[in-house]
C-alpha atoms as a PDB file:
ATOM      1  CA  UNK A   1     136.986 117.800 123.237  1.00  0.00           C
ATOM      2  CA  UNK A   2     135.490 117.418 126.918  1.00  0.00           C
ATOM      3  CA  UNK A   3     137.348 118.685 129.953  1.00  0.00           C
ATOM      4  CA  UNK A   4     139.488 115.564 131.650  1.00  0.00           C
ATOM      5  CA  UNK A   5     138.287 117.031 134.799  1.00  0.00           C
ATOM      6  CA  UNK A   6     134.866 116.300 133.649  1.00  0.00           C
ATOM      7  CA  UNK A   7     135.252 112.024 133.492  1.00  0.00           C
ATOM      8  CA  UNK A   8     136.382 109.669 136.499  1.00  0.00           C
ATOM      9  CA  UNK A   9     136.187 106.511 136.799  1.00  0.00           C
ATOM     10  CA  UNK A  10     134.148 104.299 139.538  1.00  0.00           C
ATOM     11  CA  UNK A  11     133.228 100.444 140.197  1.00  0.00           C
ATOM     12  CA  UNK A  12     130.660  98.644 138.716  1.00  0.00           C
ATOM     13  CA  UNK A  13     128.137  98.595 140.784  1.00  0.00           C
ATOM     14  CA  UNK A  14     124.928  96.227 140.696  1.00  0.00           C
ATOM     15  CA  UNK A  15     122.455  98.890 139.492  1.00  0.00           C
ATOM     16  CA  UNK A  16     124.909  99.262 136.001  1.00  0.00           C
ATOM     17  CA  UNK A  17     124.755  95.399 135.511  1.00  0.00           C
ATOM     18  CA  UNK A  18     121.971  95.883 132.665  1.00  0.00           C
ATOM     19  CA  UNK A  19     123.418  98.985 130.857  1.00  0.00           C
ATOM     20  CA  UNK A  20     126.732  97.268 130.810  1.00  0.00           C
ATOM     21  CA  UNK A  21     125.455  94.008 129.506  1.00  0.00           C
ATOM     22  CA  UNK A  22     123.468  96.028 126.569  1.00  0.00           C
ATOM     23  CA  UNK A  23     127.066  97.250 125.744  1.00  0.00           C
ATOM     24  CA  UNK A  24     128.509  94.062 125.929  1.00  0.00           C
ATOM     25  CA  UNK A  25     125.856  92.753 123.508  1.00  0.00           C
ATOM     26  CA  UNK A  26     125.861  96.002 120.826  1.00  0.00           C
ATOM     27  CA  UNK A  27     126.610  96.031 117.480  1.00  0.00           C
ATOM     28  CA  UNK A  28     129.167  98.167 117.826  1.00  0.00           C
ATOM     29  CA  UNK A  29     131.212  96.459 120.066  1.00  0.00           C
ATOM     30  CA  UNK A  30     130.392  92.614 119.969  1.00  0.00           C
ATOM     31  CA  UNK A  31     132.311  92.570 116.477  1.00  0.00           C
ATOM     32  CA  UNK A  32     135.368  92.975 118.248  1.00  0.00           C
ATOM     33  CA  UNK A  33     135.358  91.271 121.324  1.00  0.00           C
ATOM     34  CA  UNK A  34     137.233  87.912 120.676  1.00  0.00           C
ATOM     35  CA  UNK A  35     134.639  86.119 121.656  1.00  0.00           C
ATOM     36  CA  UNK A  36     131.549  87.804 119.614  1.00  0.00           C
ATOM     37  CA  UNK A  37     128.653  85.167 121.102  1.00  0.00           C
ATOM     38  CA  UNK A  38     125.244  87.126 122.597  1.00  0.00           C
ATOM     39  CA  UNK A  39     126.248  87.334 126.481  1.00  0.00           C
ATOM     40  CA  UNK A  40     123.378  86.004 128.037  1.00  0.00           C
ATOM     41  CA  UNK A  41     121.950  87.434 131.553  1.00  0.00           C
ATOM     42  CA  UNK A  42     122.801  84.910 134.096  1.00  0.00           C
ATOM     43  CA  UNK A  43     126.626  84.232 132.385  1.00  0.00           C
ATOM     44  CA  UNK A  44     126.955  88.770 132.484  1.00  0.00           C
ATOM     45  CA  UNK A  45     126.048  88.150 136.766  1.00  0.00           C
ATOM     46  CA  UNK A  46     128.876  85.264 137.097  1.00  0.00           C
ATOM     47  CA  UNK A  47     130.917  87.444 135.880  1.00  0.00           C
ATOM     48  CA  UNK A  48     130.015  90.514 138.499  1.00  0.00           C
ATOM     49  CA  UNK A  49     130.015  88.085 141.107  1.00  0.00           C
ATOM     50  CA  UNK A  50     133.971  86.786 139.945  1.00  0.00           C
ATOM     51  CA  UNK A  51     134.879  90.242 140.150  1.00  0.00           C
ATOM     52  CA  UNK A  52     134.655  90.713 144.090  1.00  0.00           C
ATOM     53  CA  UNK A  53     136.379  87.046 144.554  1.00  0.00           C
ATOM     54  CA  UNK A  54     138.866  87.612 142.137  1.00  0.00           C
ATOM     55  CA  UNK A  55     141.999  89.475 142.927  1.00  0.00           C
ATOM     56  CA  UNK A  56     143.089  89.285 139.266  1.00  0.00           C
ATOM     57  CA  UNK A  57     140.449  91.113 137.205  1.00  0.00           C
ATOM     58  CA  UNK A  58     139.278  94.577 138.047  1.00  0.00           C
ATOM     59  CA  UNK A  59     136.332  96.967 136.089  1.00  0.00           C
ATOM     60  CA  UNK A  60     135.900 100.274 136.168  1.00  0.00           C
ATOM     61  CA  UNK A  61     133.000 102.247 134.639  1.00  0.00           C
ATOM     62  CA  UNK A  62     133.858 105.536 133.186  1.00  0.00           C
ATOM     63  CA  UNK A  63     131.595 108.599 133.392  1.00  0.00           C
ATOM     64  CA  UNK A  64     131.439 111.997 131.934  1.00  0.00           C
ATOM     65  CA  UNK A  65     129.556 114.462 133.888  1.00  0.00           C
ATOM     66  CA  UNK A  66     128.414 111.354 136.328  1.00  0.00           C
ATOM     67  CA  UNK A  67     126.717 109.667 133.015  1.00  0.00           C
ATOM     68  CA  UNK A  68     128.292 106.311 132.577  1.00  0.00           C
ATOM     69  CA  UNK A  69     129.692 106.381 128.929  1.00  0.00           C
ATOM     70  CA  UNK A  70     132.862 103.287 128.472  1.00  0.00           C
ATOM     71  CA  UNK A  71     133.759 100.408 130.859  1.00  0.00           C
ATOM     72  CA  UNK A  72     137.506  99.501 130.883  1.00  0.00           C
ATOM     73  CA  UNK A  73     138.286  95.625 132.312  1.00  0.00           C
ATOM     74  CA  UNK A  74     141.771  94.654 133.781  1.00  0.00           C
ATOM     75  CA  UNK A  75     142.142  90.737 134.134  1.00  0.00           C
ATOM     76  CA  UNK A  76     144.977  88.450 134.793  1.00  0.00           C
ATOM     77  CA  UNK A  77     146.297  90.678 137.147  1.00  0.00           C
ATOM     78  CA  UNK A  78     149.871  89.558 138.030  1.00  0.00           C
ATOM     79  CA  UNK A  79     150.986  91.024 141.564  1.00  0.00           C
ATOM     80  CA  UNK A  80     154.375  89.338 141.239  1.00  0.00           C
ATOM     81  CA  UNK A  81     155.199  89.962 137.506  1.00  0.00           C
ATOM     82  CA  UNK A  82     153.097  93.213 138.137  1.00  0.00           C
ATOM     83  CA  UNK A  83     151.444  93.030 134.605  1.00  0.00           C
ATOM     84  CA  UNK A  84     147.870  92.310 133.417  1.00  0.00           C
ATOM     85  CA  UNK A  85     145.565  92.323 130.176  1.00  0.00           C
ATOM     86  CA  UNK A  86     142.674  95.281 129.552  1.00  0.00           C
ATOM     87  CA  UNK A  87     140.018  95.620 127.929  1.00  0.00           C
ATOM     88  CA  UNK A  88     137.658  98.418 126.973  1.00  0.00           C
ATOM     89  CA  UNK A  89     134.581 100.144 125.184  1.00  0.00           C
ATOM     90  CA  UNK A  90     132.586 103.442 124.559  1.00  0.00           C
ATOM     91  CA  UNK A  91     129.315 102.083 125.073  1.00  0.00           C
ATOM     92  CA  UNK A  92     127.900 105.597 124.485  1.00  0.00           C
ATOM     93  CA  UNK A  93     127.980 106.647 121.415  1.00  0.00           C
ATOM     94  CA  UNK A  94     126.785 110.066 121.697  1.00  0.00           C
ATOM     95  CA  UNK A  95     129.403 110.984 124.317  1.00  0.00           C
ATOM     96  CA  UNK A  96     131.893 113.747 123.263  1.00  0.00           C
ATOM     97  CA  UNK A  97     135.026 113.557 120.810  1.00  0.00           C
ATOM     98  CA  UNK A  98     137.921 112.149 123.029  1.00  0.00           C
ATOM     99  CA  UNK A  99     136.213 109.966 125.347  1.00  0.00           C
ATOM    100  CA  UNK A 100     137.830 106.934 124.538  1.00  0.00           C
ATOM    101  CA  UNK A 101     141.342 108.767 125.277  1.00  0.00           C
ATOM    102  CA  UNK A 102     140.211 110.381 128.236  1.00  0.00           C
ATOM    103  CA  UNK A 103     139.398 106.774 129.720  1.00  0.00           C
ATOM    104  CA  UNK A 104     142.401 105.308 128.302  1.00  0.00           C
ATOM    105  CA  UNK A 105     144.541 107.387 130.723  1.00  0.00           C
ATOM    106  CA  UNK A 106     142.403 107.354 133.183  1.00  0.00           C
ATOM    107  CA  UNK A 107     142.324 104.067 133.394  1.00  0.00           C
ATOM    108  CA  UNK A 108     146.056 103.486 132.268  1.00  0.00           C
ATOM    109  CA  UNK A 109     147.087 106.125 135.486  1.00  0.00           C
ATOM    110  CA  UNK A 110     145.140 103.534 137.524  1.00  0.00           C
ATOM    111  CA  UNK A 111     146.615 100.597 136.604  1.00  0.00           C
ATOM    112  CA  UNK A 112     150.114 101.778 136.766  1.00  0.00           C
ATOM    113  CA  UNK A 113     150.201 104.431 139.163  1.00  0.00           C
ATOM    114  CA  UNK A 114     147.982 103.139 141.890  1.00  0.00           C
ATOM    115  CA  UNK A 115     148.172  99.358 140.945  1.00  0.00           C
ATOM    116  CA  UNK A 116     151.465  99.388 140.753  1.00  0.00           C
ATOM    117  CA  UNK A 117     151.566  97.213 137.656  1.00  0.00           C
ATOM    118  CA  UNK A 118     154.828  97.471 134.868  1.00  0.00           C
ATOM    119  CA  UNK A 119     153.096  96.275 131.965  1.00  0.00           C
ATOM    120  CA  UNK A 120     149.911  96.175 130.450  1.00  0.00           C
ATOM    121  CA  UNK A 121     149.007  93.715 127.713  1.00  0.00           C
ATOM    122  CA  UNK A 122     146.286  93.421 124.664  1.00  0.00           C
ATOM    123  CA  UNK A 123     144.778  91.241 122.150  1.00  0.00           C
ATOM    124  CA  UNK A 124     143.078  93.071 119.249  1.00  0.00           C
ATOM    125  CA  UNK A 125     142.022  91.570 116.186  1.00  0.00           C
ATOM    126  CA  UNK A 126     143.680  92.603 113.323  1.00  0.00           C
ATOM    127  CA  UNK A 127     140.964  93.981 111.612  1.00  0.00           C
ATOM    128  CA  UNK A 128     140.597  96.284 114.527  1.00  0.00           C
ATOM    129  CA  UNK A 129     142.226  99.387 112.796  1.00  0.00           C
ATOM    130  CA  UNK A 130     140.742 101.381 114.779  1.00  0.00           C
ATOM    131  CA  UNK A 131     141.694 100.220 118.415  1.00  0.00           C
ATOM    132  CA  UNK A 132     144.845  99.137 116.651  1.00  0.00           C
ATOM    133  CA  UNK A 133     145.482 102.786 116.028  1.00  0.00           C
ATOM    134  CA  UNK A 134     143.983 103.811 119.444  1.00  0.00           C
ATOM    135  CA  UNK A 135     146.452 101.892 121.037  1.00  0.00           C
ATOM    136  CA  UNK A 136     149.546 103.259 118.948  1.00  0.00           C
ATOM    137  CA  UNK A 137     148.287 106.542 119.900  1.00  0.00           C
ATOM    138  CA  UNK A 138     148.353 105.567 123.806  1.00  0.00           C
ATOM    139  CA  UNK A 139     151.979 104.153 123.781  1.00  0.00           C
ATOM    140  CA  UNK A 140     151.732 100.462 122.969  1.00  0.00           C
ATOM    141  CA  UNK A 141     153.590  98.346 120.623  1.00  0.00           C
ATOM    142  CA  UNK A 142     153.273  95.229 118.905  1.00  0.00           C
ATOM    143  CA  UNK A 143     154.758  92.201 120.085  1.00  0.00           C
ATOM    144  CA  UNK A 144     153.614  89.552 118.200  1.00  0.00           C
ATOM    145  CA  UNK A 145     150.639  87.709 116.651  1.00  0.00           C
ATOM    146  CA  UNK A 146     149.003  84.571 116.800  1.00  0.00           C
ATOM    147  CA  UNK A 147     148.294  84.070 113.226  1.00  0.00           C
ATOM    148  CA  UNK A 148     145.262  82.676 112.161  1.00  0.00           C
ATOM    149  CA  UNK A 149     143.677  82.714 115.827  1.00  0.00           C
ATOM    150  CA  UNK A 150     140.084  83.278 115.620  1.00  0.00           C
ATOM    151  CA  UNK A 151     137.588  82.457 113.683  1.00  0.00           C
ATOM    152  CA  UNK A 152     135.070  85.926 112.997  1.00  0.00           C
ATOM    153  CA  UNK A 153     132.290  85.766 109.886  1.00  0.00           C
ATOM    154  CA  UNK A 154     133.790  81.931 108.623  1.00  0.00           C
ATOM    155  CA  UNK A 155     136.865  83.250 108.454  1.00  0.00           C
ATOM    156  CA  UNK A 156     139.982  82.909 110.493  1.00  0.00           C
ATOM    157  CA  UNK A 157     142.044  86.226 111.779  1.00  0.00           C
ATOM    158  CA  UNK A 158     145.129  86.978 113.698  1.00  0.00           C
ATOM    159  CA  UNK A 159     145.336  88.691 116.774  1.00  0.00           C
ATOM    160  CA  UNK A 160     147.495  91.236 117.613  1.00  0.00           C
ATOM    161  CA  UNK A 161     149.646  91.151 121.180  1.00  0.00           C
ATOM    162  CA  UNK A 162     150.083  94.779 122.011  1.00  0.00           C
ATOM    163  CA  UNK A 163     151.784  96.231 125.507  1.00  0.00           C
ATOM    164  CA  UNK A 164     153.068  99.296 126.888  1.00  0.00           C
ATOM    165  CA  UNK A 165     155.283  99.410 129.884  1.00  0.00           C
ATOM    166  CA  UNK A 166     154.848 101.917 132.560  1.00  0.00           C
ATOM    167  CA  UNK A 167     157.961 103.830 131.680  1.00  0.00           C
ATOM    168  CA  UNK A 168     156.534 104.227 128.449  1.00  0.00           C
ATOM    169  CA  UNK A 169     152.997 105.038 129.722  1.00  0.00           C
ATOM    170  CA  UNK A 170     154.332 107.829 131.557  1.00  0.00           C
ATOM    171  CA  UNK A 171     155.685 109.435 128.568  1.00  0.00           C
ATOM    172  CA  UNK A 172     152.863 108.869 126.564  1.00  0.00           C
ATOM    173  CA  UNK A 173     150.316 110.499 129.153  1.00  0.00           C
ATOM    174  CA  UNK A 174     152.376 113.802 129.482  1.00  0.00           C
ATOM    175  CA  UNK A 175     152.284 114.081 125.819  1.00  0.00           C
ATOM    176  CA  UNK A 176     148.286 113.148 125.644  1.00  0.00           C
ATOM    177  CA  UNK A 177     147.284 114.924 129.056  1.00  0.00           C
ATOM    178  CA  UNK A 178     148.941 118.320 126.871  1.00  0.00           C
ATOM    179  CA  UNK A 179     147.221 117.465 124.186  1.00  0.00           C
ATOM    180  CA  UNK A 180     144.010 116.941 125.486  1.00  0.00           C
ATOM    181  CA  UNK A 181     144.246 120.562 127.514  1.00  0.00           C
ATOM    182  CA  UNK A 182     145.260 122.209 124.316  1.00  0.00           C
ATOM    183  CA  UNK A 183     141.680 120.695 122.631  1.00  0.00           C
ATOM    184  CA  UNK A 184     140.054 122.015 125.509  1.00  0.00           C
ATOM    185  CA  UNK A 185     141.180 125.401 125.762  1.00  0.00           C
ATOM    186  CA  UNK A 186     138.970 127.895 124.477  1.00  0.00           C
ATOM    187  CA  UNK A 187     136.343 125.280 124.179  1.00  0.00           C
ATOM    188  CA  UNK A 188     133.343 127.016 125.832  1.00  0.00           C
ATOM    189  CA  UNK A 189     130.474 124.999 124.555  1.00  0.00           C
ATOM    190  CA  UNK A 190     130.403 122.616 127.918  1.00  0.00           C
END
């Protein structure tokens, strides 16, 4: 596993527009995204422009070694409830073993510590084991379903609400943040 201290995270900026669009678009992610449609060019730079007018979504692109790897997406941003939805990918698959939990508490530490937020809320399809497990791992629990939600390959699926509150999340990241030094130490391949 990489070094934490080797990943930050940092706006989107104009000049990642195309990279994060090809994400947005691969076949590795566009499975899972509830809505699985081709995002075409001019709908991906609405949707940069919303971002500066738009107090309730925030996106972060996360690097490793200043090489832009994941993108992580806060929307509905509630400043009185202090809560909001996320969202997030790898977009590089080549990046090292841990990524995606590196940018999960990066971007969880964010949202909670310098936000301010007390809850952050998911949607993941069911047949998401993966991110289903990811999110287990990062603290969050299920809190319900809307059965039978959307429809993916002619058939219809559930998805899965998921949160984790931010005395949980602080737990959860001393346990991970151990973890993740532990993988690291003696690792002198970097």
């Amino acid at each position: 596993m990489a070094d934490i201290n080797d990943y930050r995270l940092e706006n989107v900026d104009r000049k990642d527009l195309k990279l994060v669009l090809e994400w947005r678009n691969a076949d590795h992610i566009r499975p899972f995204m509830k809505h699985g449609d081709c995002i075409r060019l001019e709908e991906h730079y609405r949707w940069f422009e919303s971002l500066d007018k738009d107090a309730s979504k925030l996106a972060k692109l996360c690097l490793y070694k200043k090489k832009p790897i994941g993108f992580v997406n806060f929307s509905q941003i509630d400043l009185n409830n202090k809560t909001c939805e996320w969202g997030f990918y790898i977009g590089d698959q080549a990046c090292p073993r841990g990524s995606g939990k590196v940018m999960g508490i990066l971007a969880l530490d964010l949202i909670f510590k310098e936000r301010c937020m007390r809850k952050v809320c998911a949607q993941i399809l069911d047949f998401n084991r993966k991110s289903l497990s990811y999110h287990r791992r990062l603290g969050f629990t299920e809190e319900g379903r809307l059965v039978k939600q959307i429809c993916k390959n002619n058939q219809y699926v559930d998805v899965v609400l998921m949160g984790v509150f931010k005395e949980q999340w602080e737990k959860q990241s001393e346990l991970l943040k151990e973890e993740a030094q532990r993988a690291n130490e003696g690792n002198h391949d970097r």
